[in-house]
PDB file of N, CA and C in Angstrom:
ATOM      1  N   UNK A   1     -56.683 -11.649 -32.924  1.00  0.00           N
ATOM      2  CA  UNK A   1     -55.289 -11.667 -32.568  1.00  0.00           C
ATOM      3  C   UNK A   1     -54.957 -10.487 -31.675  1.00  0.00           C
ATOM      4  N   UNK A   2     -55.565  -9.678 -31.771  1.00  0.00           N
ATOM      5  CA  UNK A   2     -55.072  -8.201 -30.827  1.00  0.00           C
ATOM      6  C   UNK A   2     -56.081  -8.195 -29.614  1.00  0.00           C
ATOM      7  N   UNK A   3     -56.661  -9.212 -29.664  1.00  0.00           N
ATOM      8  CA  UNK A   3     -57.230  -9.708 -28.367  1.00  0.00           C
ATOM      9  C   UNK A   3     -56.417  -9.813 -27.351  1.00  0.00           C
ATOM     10  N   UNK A   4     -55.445 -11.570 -28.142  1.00  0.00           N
ATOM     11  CA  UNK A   4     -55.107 -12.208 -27.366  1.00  0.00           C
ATOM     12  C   UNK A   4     -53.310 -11.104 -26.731  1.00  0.00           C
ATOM     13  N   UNK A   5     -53.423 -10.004 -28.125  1.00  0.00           N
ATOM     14  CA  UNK A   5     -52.178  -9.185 -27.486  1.00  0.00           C
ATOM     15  C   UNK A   5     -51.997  -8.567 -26.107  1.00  0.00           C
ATOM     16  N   UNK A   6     -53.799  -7.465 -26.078  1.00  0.00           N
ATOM     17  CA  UNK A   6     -53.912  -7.090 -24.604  1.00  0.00           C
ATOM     18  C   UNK A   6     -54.264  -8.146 -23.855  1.00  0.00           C
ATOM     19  N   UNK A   7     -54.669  -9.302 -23.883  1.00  0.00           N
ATOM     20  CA  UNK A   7     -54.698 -10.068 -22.937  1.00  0.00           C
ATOM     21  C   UNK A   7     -53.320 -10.107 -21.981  1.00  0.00           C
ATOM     22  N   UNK A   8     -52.700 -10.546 -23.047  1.00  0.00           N
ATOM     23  CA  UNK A   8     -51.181 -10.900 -22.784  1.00  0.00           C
ATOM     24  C   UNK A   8     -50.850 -10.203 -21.842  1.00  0.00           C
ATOM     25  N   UNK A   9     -51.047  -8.738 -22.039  1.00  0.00           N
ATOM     26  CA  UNK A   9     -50.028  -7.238 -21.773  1.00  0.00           C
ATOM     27  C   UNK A   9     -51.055  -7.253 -20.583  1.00  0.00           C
ATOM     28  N   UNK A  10     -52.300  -7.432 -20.355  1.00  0.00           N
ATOM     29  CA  UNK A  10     -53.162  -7.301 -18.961  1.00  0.00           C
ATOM     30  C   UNK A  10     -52.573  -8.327 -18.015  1.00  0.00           C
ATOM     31  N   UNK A  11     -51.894  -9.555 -18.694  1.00  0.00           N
ATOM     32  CA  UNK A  11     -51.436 -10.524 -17.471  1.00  0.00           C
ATOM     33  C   UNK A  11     -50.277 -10.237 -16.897  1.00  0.00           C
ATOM     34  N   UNK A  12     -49.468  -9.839 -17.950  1.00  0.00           N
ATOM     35  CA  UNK A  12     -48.307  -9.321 -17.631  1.00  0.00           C
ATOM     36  C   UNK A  12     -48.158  -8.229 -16.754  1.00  0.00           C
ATOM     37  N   UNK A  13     -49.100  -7.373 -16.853  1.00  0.00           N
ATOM     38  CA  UNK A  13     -49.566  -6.137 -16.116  1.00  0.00           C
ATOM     39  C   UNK A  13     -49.956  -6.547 -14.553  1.00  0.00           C
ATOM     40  N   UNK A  14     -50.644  -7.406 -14.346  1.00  0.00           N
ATOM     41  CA  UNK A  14     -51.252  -8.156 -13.401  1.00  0.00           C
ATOM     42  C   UNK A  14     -49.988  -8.923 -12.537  1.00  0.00           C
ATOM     43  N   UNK A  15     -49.205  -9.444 -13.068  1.00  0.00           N
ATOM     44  CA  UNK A  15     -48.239 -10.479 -12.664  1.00  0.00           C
ATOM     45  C   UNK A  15     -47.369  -9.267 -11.770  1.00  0.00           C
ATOM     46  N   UNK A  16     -47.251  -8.123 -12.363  1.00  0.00           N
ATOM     47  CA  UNK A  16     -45.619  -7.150 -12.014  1.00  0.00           C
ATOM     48  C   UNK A  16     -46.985  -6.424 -10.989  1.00  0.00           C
ATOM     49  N   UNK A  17     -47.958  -6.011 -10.567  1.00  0.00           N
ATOM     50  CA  UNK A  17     -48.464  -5.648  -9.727  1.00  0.00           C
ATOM     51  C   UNK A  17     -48.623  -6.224  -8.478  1.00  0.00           C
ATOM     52  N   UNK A  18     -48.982  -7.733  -8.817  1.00  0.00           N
ATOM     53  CA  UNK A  18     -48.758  -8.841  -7.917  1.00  0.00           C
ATOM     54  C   UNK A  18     -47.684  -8.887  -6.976  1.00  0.00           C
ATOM     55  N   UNK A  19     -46.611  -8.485  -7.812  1.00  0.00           N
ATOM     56  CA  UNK A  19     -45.306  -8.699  -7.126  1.00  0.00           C
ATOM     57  C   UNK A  19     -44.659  -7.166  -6.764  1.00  0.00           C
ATOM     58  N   UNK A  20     -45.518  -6.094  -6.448  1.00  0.00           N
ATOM     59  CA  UNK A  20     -45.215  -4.461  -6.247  1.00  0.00           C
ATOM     60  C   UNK A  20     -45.285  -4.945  -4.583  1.00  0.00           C
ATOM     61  N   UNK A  21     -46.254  -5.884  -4.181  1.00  0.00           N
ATOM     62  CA  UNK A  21     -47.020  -6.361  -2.893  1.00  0.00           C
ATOM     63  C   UNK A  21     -45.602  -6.467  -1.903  1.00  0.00           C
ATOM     64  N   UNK A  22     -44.790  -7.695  -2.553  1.00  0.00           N
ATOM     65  CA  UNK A  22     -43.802  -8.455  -1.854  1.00  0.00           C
ATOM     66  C   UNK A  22     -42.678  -6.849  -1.357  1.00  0.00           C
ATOM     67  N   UNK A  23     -42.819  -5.554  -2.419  1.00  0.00           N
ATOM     68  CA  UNK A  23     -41.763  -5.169  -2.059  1.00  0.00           C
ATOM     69  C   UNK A  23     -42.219  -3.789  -1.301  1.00  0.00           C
ATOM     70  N   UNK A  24     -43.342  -4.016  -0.699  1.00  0.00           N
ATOM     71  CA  UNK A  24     -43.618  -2.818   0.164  1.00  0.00           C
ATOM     72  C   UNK A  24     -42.531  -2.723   1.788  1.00  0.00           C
ATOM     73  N   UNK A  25     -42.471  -4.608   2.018  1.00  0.00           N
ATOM     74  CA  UNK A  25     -41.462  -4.050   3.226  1.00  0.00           C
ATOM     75  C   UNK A  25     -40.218  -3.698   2.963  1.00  0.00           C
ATOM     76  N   UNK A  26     -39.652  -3.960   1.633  1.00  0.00           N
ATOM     77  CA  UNK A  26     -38.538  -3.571   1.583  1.00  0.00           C
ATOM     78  C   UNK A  26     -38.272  -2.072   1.342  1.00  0.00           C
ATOM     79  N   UNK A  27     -39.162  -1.244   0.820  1.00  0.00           N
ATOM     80  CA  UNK A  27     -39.490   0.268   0.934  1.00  0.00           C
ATOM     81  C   UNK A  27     -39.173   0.440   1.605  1.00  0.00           C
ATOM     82  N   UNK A  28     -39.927   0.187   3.075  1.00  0.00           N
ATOM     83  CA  UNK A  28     -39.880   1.089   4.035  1.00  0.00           C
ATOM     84  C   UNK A  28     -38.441   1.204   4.538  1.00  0.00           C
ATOM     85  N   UNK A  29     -37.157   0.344   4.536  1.00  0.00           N
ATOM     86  CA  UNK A  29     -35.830  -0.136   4.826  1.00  0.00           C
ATOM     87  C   UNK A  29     -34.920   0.921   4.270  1.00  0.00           C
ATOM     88  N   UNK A  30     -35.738   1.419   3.021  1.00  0.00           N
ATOM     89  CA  UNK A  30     -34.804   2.015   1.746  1.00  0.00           C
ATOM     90  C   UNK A  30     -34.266   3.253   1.911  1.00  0.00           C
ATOM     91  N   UNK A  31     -34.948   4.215   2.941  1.00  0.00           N
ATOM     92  CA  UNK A  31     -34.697   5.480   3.174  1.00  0.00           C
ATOM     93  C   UNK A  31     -33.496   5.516   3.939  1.00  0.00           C
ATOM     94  N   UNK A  32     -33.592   4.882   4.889  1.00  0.00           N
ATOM     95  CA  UNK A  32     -32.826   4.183   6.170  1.00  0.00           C
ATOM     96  C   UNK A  32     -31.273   3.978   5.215  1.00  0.00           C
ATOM     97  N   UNK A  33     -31.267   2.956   4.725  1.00  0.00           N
ATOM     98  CA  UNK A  33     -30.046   2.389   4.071  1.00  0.00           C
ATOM     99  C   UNK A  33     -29.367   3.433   2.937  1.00  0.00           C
ATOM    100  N   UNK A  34     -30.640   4.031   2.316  1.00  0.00           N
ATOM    101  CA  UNK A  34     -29.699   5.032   1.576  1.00  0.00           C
ATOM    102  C   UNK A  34     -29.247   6.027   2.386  1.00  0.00           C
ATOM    103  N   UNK A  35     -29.395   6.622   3.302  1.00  0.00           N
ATOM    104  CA  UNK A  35     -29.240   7.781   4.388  1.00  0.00           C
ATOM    105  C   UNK A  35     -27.547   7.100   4.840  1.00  0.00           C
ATOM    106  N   UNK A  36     -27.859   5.686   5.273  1.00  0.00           N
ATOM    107  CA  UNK A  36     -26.381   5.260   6.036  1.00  0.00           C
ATOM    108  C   UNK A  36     -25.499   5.487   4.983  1.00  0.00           C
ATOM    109  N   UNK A  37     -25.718   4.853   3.521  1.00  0.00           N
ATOM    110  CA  UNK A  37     -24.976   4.980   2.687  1.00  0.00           C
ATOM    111  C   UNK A  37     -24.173   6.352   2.361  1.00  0.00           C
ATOM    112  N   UNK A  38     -24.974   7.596   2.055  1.00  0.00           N
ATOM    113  CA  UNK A  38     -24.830   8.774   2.103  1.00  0.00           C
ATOM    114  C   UNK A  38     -23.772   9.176   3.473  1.00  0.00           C
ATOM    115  N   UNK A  39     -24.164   8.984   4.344  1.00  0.00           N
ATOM    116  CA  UNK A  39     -23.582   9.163   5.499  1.00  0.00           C
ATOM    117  C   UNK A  39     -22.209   8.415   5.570  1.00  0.00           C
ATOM    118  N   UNK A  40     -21.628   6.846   4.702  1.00  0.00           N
ATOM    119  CA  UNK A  40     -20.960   6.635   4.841  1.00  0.00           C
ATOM    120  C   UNK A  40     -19.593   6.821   3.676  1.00  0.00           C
ATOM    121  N   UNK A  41     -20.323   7.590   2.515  1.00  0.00           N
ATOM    122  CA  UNK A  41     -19.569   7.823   1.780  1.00  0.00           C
ATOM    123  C   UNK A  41     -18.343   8.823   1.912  1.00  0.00           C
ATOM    124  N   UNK A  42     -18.259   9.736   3.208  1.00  0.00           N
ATOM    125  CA  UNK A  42     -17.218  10.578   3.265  1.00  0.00           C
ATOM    126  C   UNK A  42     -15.908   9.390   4.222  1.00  0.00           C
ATOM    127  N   UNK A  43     -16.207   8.662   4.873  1.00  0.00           N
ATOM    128  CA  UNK A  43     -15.456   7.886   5.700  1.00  0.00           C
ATOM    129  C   UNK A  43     -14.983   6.810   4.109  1.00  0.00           C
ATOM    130  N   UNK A  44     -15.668   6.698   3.522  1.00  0.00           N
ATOM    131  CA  UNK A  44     -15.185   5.667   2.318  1.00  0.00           C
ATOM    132  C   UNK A  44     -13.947   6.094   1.819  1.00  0.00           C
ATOM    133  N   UNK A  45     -14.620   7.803   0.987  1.00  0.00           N
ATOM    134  CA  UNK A  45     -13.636   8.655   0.643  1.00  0.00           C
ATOM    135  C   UNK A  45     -12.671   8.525   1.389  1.00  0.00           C
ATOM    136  N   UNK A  46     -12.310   9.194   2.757  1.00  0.00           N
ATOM    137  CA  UNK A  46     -11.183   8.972   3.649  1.00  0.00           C
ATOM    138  C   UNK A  46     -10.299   7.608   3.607  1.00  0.00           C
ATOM    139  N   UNK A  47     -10.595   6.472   3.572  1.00  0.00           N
ATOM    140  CA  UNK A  47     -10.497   5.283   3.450  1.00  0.00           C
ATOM    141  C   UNK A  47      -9.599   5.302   2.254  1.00  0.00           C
ATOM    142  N   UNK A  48     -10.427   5.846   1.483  1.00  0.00           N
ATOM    143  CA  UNK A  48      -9.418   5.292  -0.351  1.00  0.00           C
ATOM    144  C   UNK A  48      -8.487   6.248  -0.154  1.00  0.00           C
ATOM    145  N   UNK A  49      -8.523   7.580   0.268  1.00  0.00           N
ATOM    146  CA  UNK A  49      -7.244   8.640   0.149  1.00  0.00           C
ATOM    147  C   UNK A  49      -5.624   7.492   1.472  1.00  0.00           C
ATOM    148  N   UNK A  50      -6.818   6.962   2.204  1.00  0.00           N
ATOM    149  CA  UNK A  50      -5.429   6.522   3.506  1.00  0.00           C
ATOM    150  C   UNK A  50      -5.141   5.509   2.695  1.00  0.00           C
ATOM    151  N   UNK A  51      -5.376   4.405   1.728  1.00  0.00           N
ATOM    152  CA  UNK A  51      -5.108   3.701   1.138  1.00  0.00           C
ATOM    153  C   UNK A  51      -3.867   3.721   0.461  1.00  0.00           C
ATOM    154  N   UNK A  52      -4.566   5.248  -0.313  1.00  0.00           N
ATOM    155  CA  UNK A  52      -3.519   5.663  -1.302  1.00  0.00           C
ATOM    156  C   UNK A  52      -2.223   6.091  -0.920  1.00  0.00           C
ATOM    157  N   UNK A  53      -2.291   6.708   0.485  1.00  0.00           N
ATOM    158  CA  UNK A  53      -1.451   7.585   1.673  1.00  0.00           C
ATOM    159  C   UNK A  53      -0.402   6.270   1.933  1.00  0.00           C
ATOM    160  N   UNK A  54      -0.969   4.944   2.167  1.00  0.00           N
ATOM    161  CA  UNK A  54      -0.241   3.970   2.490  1.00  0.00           C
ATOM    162  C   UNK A  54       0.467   3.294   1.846  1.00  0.00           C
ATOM    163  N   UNK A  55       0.258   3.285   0.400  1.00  0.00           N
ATOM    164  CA  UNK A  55       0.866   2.749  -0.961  1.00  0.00           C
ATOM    165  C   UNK A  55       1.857   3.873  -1.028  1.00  0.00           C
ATOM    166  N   UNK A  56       1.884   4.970  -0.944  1.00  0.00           N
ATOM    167  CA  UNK A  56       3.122   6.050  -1.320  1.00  0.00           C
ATOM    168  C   UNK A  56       3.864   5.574  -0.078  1.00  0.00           C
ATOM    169  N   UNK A  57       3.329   5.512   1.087  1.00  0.00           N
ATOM    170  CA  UNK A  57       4.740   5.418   2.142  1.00  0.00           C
ATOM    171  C   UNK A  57       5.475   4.375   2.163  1.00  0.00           C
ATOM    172  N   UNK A  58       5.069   3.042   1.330  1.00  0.00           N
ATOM    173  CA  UNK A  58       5.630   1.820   1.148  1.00  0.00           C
ATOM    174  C   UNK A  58       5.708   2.138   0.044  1.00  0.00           C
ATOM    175  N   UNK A  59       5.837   2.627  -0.951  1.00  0.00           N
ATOM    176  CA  UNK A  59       6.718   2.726  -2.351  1.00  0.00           C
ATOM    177  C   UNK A  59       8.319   3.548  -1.449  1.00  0.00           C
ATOM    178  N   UNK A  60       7.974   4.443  -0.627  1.00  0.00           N
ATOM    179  CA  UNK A  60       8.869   5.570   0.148  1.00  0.00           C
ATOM    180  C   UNK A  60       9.823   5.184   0.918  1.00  0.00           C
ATOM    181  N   UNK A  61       9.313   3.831   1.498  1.00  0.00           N
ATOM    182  CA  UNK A  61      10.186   3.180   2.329  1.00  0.00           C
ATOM    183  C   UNK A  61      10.846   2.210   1.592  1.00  0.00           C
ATOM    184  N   UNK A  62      10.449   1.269   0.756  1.00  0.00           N
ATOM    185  CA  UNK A  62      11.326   0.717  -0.360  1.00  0.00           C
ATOM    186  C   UNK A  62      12.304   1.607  -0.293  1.00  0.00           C
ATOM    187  N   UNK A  63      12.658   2.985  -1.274  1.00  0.00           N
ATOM    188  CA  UNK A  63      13.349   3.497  -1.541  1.00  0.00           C
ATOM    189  C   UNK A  63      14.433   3.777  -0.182  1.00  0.00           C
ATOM    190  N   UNK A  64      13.961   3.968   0.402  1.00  0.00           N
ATOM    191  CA  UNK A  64      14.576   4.712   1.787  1.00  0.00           C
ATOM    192  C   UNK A  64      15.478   3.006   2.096  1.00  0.00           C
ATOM    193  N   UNK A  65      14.739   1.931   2.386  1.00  0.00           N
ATOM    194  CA  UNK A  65      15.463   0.606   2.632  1.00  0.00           C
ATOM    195  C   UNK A  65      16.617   0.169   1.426  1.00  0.00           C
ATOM    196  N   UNK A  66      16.374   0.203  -0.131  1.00  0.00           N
ATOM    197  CA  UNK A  66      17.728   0.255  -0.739  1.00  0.00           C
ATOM    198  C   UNK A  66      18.619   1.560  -0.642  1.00  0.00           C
ATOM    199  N   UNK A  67      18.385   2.643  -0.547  1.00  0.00           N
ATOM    200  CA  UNK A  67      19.206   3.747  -0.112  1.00  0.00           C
ATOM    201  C   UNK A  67      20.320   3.318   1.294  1.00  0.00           C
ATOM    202  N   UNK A  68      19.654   2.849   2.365  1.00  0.00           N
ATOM    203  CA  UNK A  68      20.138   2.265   3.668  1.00  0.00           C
ATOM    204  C   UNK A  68      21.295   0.877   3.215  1.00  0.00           C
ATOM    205  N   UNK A  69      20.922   0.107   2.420  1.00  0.00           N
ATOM    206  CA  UNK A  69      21.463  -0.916   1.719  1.00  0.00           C
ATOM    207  C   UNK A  69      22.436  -0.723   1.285  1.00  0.00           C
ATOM    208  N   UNK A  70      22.471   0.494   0.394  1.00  0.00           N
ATOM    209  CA  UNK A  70      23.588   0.903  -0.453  1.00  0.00           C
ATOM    210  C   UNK A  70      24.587   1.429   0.277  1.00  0.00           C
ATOM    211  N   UNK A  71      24.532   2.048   1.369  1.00  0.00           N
ATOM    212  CA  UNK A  71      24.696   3.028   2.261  1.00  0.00           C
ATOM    213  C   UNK A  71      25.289   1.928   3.184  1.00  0.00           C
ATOM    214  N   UNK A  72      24.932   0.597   3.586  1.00  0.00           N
ATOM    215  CA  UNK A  72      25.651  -0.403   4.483  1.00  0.00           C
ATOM    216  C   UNK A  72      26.413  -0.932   3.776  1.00  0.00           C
ATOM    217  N   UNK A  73      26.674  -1.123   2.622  1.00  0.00           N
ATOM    218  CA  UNK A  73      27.760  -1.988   1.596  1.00  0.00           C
ATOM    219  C   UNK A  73      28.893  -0.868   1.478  1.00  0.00           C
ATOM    220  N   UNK A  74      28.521   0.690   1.487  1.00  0.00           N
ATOM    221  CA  UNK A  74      29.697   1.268   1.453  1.00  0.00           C
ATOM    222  C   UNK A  74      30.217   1.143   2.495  1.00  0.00           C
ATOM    223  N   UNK A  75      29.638   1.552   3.558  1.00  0.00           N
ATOM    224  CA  UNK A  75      30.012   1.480   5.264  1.00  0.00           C
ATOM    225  C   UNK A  75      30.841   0.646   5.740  1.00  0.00           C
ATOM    226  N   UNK A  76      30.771  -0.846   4.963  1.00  0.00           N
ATOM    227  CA  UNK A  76      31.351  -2.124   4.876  1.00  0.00           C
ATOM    228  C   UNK A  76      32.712  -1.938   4.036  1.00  0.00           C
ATOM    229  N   UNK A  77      32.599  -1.542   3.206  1.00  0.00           N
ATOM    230  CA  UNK A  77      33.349  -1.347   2.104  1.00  0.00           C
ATOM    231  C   UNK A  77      34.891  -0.207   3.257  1.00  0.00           C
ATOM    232  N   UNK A  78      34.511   0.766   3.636  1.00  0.00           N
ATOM    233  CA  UNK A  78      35.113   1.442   4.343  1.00  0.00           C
ATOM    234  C   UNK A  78      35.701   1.107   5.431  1.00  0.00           C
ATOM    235  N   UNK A  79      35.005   0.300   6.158  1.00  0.00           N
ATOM    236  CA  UNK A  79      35.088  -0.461   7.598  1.00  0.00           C
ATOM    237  C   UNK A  79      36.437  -1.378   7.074  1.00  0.00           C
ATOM    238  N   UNK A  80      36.562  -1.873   5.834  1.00  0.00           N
ATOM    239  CA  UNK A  80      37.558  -2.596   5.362  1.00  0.00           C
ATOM    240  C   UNK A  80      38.545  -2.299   4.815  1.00  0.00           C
ATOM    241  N   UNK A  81      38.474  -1.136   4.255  1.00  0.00           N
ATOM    242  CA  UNK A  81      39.860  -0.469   3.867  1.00  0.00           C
ATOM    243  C   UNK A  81      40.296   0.289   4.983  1.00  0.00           C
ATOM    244  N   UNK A  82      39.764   0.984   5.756  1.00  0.00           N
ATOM    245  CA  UNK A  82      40.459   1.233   6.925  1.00  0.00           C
ATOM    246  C   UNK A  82      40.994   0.535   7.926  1.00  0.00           C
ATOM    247  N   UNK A  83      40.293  -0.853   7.806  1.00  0.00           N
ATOM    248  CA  UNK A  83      41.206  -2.241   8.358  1.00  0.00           C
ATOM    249  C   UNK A  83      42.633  -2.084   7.835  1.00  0.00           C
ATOM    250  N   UNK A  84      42.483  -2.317   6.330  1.00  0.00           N
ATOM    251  CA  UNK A  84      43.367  -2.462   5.624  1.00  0.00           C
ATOM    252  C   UNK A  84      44.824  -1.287   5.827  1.00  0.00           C
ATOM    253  N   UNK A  85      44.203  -0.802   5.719  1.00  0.00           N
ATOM    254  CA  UNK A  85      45.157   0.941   6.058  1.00  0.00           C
ATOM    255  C   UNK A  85      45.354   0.709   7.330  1.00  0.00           C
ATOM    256  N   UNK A  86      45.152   0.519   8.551  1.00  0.00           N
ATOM    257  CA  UNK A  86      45.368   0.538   9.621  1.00  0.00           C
ATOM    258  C   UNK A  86      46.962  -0.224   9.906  1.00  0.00           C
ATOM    259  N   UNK A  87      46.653  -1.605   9.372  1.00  0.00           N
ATOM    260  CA  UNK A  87      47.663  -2.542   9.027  1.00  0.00           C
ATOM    261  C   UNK A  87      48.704  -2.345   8.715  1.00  0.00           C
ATOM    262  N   UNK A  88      48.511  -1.983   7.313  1.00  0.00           N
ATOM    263  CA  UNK A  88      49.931  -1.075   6.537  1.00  0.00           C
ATOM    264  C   UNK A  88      50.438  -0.366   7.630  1.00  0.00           C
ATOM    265  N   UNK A  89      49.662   0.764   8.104  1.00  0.00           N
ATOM    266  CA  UNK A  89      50.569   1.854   9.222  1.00  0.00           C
ATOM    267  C   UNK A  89      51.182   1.044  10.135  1.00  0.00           C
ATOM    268  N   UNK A  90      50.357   0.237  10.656  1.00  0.00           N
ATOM    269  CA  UNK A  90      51.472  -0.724  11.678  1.00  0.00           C
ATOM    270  C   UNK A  90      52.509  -0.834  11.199  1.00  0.00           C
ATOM    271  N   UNK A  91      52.206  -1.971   9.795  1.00  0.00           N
ATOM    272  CA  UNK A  91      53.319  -2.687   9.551  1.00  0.00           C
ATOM    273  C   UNK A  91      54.521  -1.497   9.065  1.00  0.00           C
ATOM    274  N   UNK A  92      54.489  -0.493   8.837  1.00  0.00           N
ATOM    275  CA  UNK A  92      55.434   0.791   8.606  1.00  0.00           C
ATOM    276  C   UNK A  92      56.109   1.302   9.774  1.00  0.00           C
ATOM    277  N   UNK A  93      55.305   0.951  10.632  1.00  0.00           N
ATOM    278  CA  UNK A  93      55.729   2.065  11.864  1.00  0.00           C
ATOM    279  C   UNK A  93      56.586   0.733  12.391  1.00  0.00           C
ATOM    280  N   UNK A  94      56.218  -0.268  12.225  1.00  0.00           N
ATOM    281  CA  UNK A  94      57.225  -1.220  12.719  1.00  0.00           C
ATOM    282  C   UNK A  94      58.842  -1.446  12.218  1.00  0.00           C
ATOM    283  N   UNK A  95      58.392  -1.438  10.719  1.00  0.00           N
ATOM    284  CA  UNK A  95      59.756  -1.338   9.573  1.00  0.00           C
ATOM    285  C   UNK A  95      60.547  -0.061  10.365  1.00  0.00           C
ATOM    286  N   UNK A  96      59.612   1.293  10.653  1.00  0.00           N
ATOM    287  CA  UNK A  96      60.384   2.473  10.863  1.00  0.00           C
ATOM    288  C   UNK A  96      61.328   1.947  12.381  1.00  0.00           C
ATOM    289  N   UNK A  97      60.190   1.404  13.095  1.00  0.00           N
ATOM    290  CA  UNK A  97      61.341   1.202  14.112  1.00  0.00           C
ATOM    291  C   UNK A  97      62.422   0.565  14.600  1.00  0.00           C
ATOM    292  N   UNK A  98      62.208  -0.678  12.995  1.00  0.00           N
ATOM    293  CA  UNK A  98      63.449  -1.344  13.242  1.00  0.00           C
ATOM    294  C   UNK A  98      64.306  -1.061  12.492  1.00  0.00           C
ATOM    295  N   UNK A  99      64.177  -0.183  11.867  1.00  0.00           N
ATOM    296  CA  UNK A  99      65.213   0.695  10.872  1.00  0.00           C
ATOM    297  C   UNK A  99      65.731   1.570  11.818  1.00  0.00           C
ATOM    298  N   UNK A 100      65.030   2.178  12.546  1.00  0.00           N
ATOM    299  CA  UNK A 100      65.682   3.443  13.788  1.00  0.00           C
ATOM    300  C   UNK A 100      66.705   1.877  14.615  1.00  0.00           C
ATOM    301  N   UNK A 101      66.524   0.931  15.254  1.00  0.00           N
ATOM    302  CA  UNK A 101      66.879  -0.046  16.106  1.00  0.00           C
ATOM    303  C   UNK A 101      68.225  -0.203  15.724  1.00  0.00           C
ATOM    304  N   UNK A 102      68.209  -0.553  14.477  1.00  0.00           N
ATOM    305  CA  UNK A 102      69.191  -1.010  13.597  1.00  0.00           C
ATOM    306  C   UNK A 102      70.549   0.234  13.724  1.00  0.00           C
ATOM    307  N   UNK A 103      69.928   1.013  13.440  1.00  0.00           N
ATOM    308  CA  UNK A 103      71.037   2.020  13.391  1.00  0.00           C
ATOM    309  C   UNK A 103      71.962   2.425  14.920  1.00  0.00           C
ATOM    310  N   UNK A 104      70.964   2.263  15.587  1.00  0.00           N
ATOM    311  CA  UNK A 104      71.686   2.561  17.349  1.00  0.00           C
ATOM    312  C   UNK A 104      72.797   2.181  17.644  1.00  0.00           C
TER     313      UNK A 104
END
């Protein structure tokens, strides 16, 4: 029985050597690709910080666009009572002058 164990473990041994063959060209590739990798990890870095840079300025501008919002409804709001007020003064200055008319 402990024959057929190292047998086993010699084929198995045999099989993963067999296949060391297939990955000699991919070796030679490996230095290469890890080097770019290395090389491209500071531009990555940069990448995730502008990411992050870009998510704060659109959380920033949200804010800044309902601020502007709020800021046009008063504007509106004002634009209309000073309509309103404008009116009145007319309509006063008119009463005043036909109250002055009247009296002449």
């Amino acid at each position: 029985r402990s024959d057929d164990a190292v047998s086993e473990h010699v084929d198995r041994v045999r099989a993963i050597y067999s296949r060391l063959g297939s990955l000699d060209a991919v070796m030679g590739t490996l230095p290469g690709v890890v080097d770019r990798l290395e090389s491209l990890r500071a531009t990555h870095q940069s990448l995730s910080a502008l990411a992050g840079s870009t998510d704060a300025l659109v959380d920033e501008q949200k804010v800044i666009d309902a601020a502007l919002k709020q800021q046009e409804a008063f504007l509106s709001q004002m634009e209309k009572s000073f309509a309103e007020n404008l009116s009145a003064m007319e309509e006063n200055a008119r009463q005043i002058a036909a109250t002055r008319g009247d009296r002449k």
